[in-house]
N, C-alpha and C. Protein backbone atom coordinates (compact mmCIF):
# COMPACT_ATOMS: atom_id res chain seq x y z
N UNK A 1 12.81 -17.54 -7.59
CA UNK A 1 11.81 -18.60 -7.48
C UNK A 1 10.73 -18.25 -6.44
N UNK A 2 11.23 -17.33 -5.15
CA UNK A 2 9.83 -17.41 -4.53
C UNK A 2 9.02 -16.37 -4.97
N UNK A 3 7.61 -16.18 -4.52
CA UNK A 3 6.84 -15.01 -5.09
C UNK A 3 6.71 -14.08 -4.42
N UNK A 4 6.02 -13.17 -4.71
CA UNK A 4 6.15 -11.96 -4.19
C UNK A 4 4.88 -11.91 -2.73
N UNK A 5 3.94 -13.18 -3.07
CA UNK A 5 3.18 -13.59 -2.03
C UNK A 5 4.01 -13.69 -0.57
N UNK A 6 5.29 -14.42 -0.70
CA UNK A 6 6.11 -15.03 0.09
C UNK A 6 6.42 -14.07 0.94
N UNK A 7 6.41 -13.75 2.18
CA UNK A 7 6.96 -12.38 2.77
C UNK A 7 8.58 -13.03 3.31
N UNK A 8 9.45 -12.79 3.30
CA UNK A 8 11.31 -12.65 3.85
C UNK A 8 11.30 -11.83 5.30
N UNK A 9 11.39 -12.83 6.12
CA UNK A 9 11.48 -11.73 7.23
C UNK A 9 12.82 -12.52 7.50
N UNK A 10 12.84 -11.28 8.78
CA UNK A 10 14.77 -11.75 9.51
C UNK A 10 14.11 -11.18 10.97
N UNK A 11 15.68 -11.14 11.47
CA UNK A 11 15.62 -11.14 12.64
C UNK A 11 14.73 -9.57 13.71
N UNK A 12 15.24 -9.02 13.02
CA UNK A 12 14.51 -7.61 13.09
C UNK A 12 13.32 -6.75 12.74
N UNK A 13 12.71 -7.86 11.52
CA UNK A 13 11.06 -7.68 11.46
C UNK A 13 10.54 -8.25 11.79
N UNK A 14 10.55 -9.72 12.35
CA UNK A 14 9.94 -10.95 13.06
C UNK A 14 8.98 -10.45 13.67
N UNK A 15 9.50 -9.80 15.39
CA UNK A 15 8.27 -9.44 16.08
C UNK A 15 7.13 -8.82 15.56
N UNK A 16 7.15 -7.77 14.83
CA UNK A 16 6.30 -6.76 14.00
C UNK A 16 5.48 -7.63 13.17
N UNK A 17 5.94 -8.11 12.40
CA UNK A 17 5.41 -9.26 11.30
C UNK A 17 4.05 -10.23 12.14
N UNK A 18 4.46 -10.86 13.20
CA UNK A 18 3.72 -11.74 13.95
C UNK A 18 2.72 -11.24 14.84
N UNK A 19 2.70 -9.56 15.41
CA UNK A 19 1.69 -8.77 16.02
C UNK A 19 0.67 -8.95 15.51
N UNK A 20 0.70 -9.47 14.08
CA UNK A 20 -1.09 -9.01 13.25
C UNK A 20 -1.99 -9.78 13.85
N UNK A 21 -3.09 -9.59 14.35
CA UNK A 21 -4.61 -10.10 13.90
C UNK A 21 -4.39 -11.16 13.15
N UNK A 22 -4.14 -10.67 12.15
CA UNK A 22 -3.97 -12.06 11.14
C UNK A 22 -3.06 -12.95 11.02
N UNK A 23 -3.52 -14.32 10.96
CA UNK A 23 -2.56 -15.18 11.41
C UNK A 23 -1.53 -15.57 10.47
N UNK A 24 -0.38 -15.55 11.02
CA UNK A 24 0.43 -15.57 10.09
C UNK A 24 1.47 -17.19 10.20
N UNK A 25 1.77 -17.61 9.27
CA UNK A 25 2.35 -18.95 8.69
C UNK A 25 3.92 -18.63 8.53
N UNK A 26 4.89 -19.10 9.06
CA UNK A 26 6.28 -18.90 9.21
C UNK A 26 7.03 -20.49 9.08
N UNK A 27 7.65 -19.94 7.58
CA UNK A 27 8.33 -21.36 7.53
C UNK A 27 9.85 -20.87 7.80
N UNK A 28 10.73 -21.87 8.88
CA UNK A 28 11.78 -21.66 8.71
C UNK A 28 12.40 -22.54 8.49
N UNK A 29 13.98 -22.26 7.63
CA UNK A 29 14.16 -22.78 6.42
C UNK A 29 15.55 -22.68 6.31
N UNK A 30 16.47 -23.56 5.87
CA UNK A 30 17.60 -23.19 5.26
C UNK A 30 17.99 -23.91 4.01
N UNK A 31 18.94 -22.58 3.06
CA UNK A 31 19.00 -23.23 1.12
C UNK A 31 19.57 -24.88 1.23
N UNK A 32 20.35 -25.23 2.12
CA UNK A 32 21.22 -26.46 2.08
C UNK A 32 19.78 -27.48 2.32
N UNK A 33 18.82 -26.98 3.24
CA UNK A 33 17.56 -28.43 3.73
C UNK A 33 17.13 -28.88 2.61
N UNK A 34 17.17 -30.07 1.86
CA UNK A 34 16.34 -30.81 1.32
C UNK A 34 15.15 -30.84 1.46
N UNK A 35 14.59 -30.81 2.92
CA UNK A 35 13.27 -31.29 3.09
C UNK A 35 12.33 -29.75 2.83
N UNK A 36 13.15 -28.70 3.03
CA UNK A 36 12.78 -27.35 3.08
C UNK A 36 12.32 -27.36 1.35
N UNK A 37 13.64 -27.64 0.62
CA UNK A 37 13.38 -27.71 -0.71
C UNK A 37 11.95 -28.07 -0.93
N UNK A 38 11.58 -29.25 -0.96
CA UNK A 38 10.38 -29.92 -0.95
C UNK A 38 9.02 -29.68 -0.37
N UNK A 39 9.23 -28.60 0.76
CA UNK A 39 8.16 -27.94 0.92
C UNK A 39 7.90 -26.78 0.54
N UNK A 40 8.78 -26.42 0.10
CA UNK A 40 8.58 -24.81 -0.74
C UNK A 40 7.18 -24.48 -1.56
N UNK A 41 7.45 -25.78 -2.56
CA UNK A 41 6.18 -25.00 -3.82
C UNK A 41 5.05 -25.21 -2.95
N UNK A 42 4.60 -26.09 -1.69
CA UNK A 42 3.41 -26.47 -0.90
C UNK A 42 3.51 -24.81 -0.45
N UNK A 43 4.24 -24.12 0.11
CA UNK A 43 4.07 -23.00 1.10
C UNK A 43 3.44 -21.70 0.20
N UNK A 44 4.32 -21.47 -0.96
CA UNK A 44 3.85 -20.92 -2.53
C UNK A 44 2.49 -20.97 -2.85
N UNK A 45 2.42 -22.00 -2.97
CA UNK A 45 0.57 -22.41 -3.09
C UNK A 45 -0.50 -21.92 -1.80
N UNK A 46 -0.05 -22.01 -0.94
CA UNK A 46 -1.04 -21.42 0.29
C UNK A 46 -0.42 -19.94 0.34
N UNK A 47 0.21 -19.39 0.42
CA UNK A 47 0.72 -17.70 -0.23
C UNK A 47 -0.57 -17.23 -0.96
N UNK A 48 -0.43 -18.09 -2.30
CA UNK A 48 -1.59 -17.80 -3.76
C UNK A 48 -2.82 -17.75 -2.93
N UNK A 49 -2.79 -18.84 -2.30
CA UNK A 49 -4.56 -19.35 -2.09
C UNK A 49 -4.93 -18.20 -0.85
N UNK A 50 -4.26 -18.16 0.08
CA UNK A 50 -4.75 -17.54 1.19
C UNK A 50 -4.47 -15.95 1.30
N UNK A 51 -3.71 -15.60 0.38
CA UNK A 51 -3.35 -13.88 -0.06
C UNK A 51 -4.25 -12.85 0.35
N UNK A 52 -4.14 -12.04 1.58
CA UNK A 52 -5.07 -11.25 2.18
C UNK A 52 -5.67 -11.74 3.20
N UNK A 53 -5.21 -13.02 4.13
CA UNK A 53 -6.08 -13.61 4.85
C UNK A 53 -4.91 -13.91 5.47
N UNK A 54 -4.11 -14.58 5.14
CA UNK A 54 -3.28 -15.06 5.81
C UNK A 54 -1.87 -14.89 5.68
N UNK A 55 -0.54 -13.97 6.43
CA UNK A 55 0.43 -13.86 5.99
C UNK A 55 1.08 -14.64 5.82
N UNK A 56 2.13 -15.13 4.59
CA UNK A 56 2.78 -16.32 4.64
C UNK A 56 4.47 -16.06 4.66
N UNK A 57 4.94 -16.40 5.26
CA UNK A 57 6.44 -16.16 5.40
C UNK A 57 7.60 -16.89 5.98
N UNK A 58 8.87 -16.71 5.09
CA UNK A 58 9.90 -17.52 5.49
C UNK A 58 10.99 -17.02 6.11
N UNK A 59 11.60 -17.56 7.08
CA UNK A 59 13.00 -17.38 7.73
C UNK A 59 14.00 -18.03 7.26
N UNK A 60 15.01 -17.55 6.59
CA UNK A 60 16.31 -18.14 6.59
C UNK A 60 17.09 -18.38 8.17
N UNK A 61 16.93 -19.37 8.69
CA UNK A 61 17.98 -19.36 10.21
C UNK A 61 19.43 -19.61 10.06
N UNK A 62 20.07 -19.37 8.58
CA UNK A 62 21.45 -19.03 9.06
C UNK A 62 21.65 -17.84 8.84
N UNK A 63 20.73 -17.39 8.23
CA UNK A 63 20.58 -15.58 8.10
C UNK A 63 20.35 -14.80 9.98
N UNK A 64 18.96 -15.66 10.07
CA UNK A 64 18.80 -15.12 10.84
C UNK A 64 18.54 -15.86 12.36
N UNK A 65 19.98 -16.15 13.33
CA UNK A 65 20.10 -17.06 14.21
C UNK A 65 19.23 -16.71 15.47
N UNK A 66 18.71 -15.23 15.64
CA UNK A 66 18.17 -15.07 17.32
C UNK A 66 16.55 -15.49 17.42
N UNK A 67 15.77 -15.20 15.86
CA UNK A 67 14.79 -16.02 16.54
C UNK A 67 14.50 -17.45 16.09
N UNK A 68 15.01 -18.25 15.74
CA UNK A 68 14.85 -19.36 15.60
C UNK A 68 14.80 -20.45 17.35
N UNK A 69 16.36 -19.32 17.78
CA UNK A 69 16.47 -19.82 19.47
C UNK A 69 15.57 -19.33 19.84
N UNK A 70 14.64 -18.39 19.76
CA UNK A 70 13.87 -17.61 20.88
C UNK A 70 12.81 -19.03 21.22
N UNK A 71 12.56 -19.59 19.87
CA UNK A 71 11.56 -20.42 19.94
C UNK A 71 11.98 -21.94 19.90
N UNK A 72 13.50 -22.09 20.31
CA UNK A 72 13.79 -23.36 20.46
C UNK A 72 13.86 -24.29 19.53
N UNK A 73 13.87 -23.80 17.99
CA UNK A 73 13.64 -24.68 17.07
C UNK A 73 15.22 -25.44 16.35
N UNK A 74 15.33 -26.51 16.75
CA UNK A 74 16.64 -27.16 16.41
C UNK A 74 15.93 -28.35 15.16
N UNK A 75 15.42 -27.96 14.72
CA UNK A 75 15.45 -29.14 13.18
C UNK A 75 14.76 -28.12 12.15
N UNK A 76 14.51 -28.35 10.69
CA UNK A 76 14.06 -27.84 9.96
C UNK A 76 13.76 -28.11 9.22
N UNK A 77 12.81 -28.09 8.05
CA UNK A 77 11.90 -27.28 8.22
C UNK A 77 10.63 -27.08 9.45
N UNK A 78 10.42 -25.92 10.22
CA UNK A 78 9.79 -25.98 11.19
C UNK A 78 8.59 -24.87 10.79
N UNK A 79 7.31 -25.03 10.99
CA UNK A 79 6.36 -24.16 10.80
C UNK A 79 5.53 -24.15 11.98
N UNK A 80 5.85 -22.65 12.02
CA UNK A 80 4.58 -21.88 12.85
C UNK A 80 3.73 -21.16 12.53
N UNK A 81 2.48 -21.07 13.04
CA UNK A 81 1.42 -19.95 12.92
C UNK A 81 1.41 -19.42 14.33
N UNK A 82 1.26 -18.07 14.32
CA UNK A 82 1.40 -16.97 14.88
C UNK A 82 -0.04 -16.36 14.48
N UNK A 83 -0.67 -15.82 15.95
CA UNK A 83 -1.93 -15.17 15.57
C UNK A 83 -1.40 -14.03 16.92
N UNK A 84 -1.60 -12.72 16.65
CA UNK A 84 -1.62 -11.36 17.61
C UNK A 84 -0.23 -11.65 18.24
N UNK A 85 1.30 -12.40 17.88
CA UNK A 85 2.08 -12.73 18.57
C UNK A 85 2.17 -13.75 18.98
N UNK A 86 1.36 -14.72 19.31
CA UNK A 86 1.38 -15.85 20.09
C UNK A 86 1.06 -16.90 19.16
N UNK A 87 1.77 -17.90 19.51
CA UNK A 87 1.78 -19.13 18.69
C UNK A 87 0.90 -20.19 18.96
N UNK A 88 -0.09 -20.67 17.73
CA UNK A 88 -0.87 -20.83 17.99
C UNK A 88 -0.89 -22.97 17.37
N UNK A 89 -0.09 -22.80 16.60
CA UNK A 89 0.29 -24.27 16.31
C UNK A 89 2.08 -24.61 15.86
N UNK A 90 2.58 -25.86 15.66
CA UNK A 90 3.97 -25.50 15.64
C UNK A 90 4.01 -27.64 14.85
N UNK A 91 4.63 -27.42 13.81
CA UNK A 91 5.19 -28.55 12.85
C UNK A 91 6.39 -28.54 12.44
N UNK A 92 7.03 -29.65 12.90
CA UNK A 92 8.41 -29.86 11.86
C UNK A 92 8.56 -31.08 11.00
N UNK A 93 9.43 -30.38 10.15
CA UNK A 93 9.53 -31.47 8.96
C UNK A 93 8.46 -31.00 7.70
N UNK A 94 8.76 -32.24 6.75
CA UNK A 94 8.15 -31.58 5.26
C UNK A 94 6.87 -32.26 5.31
N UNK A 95 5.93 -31.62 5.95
CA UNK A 95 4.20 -32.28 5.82
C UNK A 95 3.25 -31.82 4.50
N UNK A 96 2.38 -32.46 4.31
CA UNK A 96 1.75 -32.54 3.21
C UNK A 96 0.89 -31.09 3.96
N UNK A 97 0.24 -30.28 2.35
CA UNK A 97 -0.35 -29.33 2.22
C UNK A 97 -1.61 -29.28 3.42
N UNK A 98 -2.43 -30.64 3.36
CA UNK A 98 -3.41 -30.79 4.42
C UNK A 98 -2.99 -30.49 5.28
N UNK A 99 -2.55 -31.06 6.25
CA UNK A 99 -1.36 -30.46 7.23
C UNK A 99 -1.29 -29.53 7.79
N UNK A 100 -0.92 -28.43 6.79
CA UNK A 100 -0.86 -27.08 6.60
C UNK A 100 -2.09 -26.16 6.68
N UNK A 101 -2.80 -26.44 5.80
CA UNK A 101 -4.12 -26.02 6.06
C UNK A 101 -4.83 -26.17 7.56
N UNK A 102 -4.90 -26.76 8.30
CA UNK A 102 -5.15 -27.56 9.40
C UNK A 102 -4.90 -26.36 10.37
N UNK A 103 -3.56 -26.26 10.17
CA UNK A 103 -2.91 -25.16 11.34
C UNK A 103 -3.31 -24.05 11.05
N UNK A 104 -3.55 -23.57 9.41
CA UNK A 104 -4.53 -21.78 9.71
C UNK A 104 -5.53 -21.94 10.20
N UNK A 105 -6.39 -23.07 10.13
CA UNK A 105 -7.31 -22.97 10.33
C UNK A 105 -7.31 -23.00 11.87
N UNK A 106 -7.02 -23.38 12.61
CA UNK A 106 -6.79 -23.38 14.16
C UNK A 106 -6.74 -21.56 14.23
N UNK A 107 -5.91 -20.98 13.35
CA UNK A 107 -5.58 -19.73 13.95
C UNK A 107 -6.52 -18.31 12.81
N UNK A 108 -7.52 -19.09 12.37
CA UNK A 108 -8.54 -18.68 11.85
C UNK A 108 -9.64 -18.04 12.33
């Protein structure tokens, strides 16, 4: 189900992934969240739309437990954007697409 837009990171490509220039969108996520469920096809759609502009990518945190702590995140679904490493906005829970948009654009 996800696309090939979608980038899969874990614990060991994280840092690398988030170095870019380009700002990158990190949903983390686990299969059991409901609310994760429900934001999926929203994250899919900004993947499509923003492809080459903006990296879009998900964490499994029972896959991958060390950085979810690095950044303190105890609920989920939690989204960050990441611009050169540094975090540049931070949402939890299942927010509407606007929302979303909002925060690249901060790191735009």
């Amino acid at each position: 189900m996800a696309s090939d837009k979608v980038m899969q990171v874990n614990d060991a490509d994280f840092d690398t992934t988030i170095a870019s220039e380009q700002p990158t969108l990190v949903d983390f996520w686990a299969p059991w969240c409901g609310p994760c469920k429900a934001i999926g096809p929203v994250i899919e759609e900004l993947a499509k739309e923003y492809d080459g502009s903006v990296t879009i990518a998900k964490m499994n945190v029972d896959d991958n437990p060390v950085t979810p702590g690095k950044f303190g995140i105890r609920a989920i679904p939690t989204l960050i954007v990441f611009k050169s490493g540094e975090v540049v906005d931070q949402i939890t829970g299942a927010v509407g697409k606007t929302q979303l948009v909002e925060m690249i654009k901060k790191a735009s």
